[in-house]
Structure formats: structure tokens, C-alpha cells
N, C-alpha and C. Protein backbone atom coordinates (compact mmCIF):
# COMPACT_ATOMS: atom_id res chain seq x y z
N UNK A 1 16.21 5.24 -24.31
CA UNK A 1 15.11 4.63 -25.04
C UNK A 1 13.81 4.99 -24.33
N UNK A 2 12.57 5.14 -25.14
CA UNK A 2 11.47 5.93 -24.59
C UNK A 2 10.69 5.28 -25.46
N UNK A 3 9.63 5.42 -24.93
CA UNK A 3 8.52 4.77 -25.77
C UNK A 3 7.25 4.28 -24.88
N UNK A 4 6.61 2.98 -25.31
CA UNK A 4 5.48 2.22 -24.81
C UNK A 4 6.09 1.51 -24.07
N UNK A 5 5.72 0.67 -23.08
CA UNK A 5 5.90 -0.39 -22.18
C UNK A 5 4.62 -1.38 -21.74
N UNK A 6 4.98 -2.11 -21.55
CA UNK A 6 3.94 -3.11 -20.93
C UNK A 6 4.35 -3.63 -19.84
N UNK A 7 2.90 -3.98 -19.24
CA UNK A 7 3.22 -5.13 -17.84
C UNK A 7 1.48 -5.78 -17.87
N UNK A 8 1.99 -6.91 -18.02
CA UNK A 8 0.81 -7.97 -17.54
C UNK A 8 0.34 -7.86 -16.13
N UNK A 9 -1.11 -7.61 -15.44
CA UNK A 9 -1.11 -8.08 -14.40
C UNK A 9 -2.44 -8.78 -14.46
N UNK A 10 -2.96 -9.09 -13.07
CA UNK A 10 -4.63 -9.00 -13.10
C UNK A 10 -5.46 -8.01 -12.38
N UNK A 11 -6.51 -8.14 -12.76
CA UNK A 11 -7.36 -7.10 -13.21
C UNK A 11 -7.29 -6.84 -11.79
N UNK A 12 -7.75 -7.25 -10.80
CA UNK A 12 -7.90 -6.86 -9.11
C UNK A 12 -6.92 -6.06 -8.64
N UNK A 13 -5.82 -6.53 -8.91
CA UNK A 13 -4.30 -6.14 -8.69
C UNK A 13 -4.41 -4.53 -9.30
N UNK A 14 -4.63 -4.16 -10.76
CA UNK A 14 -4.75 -3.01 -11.04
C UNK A 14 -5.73 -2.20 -10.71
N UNK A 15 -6.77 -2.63 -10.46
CA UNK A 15 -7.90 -1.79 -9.66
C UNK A 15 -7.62 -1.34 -8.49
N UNK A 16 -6.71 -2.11 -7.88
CA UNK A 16 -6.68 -1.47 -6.29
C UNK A 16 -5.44 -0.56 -6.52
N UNK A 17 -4.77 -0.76 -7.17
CA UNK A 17 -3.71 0.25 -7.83
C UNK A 17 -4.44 1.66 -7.73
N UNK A 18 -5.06 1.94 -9.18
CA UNK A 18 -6.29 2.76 -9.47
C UNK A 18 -6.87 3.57 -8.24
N UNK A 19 -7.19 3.01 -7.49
CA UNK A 19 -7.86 3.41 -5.61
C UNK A 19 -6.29 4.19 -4.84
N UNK A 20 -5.59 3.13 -4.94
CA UNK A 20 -4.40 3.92 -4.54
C UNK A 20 -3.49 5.14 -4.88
N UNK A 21 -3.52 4.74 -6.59
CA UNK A 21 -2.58 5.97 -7.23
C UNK A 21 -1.11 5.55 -7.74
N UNK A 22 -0.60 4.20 -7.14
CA UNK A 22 0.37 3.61 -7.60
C UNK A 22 0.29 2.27 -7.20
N UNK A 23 0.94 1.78 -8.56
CA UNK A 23 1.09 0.12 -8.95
C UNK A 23 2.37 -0.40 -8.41
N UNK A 24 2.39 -1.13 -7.55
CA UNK A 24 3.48 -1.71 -6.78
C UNK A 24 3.62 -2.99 -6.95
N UNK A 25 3.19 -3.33 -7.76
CA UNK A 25 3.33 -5.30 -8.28
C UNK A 25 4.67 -5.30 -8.96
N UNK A 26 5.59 -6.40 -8.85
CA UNK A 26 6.85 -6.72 -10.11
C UNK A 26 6.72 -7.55 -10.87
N UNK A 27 5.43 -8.33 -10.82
CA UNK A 27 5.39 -9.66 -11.31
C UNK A 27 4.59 -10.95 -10.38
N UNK A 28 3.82 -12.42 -11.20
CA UNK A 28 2.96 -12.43 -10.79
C UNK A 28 3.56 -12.88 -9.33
N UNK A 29 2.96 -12.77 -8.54
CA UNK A 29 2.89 -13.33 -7.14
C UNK A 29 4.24 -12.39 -6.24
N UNK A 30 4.62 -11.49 -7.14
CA UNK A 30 5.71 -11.03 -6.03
C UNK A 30 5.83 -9.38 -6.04
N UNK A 31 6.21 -8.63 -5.22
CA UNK A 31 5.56 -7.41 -4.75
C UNK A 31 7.44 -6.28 -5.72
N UNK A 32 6.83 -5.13 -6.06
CA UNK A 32 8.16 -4.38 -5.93
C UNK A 32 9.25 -4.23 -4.85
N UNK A 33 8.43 -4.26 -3.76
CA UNK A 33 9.47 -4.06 -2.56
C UNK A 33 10.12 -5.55 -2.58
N UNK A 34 9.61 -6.73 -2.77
CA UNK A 34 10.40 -8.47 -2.94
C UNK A 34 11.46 -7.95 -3.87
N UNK A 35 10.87 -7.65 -5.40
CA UNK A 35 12.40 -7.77 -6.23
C UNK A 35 13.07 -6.88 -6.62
N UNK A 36 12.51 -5.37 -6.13
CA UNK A 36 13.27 -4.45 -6.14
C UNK A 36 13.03 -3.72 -7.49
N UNK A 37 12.28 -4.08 -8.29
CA UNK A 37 11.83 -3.43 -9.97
C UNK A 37 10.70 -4.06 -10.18
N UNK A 38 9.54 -3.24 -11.03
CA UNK A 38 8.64 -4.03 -11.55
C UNK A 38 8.88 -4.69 -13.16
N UNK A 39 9.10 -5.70 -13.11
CA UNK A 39 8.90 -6.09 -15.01
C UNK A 39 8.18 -5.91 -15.86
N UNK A 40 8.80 -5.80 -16.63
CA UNK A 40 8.20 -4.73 -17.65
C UNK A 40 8.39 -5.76 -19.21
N UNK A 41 7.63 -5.25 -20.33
CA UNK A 41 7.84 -6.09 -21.70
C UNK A 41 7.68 -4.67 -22.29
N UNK A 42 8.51 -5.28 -23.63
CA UNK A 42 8.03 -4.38 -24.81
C UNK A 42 7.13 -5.60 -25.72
N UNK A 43 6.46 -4.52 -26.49
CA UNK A 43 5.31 -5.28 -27.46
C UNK A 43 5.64 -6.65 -28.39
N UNK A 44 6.73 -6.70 -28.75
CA UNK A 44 7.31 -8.49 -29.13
C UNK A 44 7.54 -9.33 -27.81
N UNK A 45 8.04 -8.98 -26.64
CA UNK A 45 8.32 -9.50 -25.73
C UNK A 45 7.19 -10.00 -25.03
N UNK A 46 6.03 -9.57 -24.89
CA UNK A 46 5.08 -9.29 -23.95
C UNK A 46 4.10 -10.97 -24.09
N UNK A 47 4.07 -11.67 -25.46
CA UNK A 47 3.72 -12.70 -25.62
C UNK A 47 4.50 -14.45 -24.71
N UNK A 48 5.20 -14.00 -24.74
CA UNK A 48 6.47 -15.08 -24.46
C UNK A 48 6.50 -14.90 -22.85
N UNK A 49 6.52 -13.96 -22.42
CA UNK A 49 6.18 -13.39 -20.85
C UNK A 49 5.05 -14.01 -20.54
N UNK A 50 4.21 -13.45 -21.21
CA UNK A 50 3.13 -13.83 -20.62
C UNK A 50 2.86 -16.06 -20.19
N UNK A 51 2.86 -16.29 -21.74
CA UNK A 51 3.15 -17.78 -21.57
C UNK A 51 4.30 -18.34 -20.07
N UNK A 52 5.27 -17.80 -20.15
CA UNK A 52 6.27 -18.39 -19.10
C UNK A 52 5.98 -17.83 -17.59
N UNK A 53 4.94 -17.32 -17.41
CA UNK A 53 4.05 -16.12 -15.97
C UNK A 53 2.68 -17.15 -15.52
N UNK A 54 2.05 -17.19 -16.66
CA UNK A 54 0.67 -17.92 -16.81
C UNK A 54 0.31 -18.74 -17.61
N UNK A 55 0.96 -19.35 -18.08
CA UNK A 55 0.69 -20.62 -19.33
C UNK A 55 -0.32 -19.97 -19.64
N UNK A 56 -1.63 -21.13 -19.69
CA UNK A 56 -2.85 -21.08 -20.42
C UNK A 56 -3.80 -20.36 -19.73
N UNK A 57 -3.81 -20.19 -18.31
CA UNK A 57 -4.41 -19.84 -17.15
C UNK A 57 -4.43 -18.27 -17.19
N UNK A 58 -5.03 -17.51 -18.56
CA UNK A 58 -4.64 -16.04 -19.15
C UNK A 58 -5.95 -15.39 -18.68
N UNK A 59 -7.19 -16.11 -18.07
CA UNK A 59 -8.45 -15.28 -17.67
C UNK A 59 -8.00 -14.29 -16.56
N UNK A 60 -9.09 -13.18 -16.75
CA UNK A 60 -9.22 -12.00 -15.69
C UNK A 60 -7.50 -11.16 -15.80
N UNK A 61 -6.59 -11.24 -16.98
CA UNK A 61 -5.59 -10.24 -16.94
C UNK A 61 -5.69 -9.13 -17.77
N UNK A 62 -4.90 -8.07 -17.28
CA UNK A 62 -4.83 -6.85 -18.53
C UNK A 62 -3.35 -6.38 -18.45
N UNK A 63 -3.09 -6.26 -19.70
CA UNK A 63 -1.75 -5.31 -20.01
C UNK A 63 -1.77 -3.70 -19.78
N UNK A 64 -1.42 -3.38 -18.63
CA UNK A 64 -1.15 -2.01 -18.92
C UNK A 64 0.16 -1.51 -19.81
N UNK A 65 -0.68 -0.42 -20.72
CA UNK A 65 0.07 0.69 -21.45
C UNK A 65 1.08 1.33 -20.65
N UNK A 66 2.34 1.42 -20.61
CA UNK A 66 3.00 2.62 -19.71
C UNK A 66 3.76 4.08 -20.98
N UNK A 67 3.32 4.74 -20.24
CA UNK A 67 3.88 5.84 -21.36
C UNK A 67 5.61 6.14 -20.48
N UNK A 68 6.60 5.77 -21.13
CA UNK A 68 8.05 5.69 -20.10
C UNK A 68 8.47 7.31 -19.64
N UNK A 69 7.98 7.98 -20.20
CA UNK A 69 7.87 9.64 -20.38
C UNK A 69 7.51 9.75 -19.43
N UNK A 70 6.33 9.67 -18.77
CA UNK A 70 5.79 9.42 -17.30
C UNK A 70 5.61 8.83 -16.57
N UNK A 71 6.81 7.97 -16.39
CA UNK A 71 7.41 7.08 -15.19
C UNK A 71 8.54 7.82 -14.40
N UNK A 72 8.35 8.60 -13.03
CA UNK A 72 9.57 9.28 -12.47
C UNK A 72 10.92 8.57 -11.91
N UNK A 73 10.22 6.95 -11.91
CA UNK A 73 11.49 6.04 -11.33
C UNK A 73 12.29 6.08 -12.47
N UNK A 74 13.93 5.36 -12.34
CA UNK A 74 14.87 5.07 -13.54
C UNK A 74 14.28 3.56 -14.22
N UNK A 75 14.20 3.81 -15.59
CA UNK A 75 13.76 2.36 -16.31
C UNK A 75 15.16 2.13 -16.72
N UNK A 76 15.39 0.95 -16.70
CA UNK A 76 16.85 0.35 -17.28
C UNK A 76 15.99 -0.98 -17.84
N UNK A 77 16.74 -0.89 -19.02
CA UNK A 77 16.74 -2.00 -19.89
C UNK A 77 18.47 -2.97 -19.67
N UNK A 78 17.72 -4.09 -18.96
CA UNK A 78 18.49 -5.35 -18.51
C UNK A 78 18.35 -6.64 -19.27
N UNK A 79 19.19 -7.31 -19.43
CA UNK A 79 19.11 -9.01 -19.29
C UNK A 79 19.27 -9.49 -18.49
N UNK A 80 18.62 -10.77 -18.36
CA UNK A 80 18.75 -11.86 -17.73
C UNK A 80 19.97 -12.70 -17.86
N UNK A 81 20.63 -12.35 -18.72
CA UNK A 81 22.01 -13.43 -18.52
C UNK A 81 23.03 -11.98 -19.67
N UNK A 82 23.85 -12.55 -19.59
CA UNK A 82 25.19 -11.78 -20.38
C UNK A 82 24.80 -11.84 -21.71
N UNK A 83 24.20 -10.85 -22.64
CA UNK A 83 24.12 -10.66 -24.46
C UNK A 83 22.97 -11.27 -24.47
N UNK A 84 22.09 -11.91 -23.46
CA UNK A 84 20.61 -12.03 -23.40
C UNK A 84 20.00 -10.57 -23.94
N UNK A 85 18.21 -10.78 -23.93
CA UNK A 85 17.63 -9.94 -24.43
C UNK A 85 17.37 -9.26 -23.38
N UNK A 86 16.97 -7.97 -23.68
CA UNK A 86 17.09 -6.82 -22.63
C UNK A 86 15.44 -6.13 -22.42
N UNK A 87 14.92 -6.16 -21.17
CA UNK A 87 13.72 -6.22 -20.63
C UNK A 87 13.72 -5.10 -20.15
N UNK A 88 12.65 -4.08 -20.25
CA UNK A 88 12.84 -3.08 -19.33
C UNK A 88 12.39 -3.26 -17.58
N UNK A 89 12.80 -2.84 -16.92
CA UNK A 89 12.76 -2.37 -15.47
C UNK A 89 12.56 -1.43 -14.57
N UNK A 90 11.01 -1.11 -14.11
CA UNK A 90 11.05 0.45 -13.47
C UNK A 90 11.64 0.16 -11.86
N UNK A 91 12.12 1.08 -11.84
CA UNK A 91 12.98 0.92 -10.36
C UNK A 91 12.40 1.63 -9.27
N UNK A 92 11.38 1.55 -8.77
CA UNK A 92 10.29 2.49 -8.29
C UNK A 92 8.67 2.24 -8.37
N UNK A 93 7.95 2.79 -7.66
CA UNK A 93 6.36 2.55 -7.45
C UNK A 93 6.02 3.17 -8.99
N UNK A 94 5.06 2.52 -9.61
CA UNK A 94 4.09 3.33 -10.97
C UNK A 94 3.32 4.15 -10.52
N UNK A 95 3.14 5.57 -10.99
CA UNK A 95 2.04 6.35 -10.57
C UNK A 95 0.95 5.60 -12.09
N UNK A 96 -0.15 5.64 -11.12
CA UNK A 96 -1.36 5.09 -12.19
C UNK A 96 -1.53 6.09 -13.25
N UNK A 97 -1.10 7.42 -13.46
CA UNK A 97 -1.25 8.67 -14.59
C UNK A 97 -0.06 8.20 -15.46
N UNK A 98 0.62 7.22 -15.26
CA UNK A 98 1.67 7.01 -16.09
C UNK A 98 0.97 5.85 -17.21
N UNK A 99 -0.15 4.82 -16.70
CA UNK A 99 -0.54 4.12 -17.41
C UNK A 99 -1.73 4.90 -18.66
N UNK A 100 -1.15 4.72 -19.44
CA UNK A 100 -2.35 5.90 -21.04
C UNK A 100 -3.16 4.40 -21.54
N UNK A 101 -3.43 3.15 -20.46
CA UNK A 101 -4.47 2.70 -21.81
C UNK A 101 -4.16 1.40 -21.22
N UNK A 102 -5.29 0.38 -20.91
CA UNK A 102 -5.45 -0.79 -19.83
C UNK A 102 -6.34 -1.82 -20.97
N UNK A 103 -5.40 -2.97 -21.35
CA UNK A 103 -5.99 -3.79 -22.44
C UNK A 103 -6.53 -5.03 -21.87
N UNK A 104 -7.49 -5.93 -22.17
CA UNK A 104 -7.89 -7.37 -21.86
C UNK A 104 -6.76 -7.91 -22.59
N UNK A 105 -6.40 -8.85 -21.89
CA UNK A 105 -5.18 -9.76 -22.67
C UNK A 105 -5.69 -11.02 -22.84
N UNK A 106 -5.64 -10.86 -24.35
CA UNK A 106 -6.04 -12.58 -24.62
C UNK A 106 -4.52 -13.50 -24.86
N UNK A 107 -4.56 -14.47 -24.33
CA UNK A 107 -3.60 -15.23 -24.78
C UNK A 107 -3.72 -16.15 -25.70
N UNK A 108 -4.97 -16.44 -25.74
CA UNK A 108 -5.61 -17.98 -26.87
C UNK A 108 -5.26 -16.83 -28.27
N UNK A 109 -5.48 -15.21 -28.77
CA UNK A 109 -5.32 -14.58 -29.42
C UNK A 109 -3.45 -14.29 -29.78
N UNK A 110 -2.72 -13.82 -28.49
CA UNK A 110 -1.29 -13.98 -28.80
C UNK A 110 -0.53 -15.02 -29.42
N UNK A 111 -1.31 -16.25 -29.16
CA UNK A 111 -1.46 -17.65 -29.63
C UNK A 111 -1.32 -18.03 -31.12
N UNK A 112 -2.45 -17.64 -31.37
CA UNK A 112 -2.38 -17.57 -32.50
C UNK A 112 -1.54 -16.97 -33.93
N UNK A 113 -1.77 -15.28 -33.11
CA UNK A 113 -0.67 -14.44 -33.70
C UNK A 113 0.41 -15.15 -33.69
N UNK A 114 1.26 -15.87 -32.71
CA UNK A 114 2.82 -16.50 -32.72
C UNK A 114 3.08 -17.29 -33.55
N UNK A 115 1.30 -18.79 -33.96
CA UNK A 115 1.43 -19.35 -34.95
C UNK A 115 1.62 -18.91 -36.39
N UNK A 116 0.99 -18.38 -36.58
CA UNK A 116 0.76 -17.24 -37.57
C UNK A 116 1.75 -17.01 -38.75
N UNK A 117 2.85 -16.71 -37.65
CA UNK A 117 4.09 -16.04 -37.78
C UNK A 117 5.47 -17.21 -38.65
């Protein structure tokens, strides 16, 4: 499976990325080298993540775009429990040329969209 990917972070976090050349975050408050993969969403997933990461507390984040094409680590798509839903996982540092496109993430907006629905 190939495609788009996402990962929520904040904005500081990806800037110093940017300076560096690779994104080494897995998630909020804990490093790739802690859990061994960074987490990852696809575009239905990425709302529900976000809420259960940061509730309401959604200022100063952005979703990076990942193009999976140019990710050299292995992505595996996992669950969290047995016939759970399946999340992707890069197993390896992000080179920042892998990210094609760095969004403001509104959540009061995902919000809505969910009501919506």
C-alpha cells in the first residue's frame, strides 16, 4: 500500500526537523528511538488521532504530508489490538524531502467536519 500519510506534530518540532534533514518524533511527547516507529494516520484516521493526542489543546500544530514513495524506512500497516484498525508505521528516521506539503491543523474545523457527518 502506497500513497499519502500523515503525522500530526508541532510546529517547533518540525522546524528543527527542517534544520536537521530528518524528523525523529513518534508521537506527542515521545521520541522514535522511545517507541521504535513514528505514527503515522491516513486521512480518515488523522481526526480521531488527533482528538485522543491533544483534545482541544490543537494550537501551534501541523500535519505533515508524507509521500510513502519517499520514505526509505519499512512502513507497516499495524493494529493496535487483533482485527483492530490498521495505522501505518515508519520504522526509521523521516528524511524531511519525503514530506511534499506541511498543513495548519485545525481541530475546531475537523470538528466540525465529524459533526457534519
Amino acid at each position: 500500500m502506497t500513497g499519502q500519510l500523515l503525522h500530526l506534530t508541532e510546529e517547533p518540532l518540525w522546524e528543527a526537523a527542517r534544520r536537521a534533514g530528518t524528523y525523529e518524533m513518534s508521537t506527542r511527547g515521545r521520541t522514535l528511538r522511545e517507541e521504535g516507529f513514528i505514527h503515522c494516520s491516513l486521512p480518515h484516521q488523522l481526526p480521531a488521532v488527533a482528538r485522543a493526542l491533544y483534545g482541544t489543546d490543537d494550537q501551534g500544530l501541523v500535519v505533515l504530508v508524507i509521500d510513502e514513495a519517499l520514505v526509505p524506512a519499512p512502513v507497516r500497516y499495524e493494529a493496535l489490538r487483533p482485527g483492530g484498525e490498521e495505522f501505518p508505521h515508519i520504522y526509521g528516521p523521516l528524511p524531511t524531502s519525503a514530506v511534499v506539503e506541511v498543513r495548519p491543523w485545525s481541530g475546531a474545523a475537523a470538528r466540525e467536519e465529524d459533526e457534519a457527518r
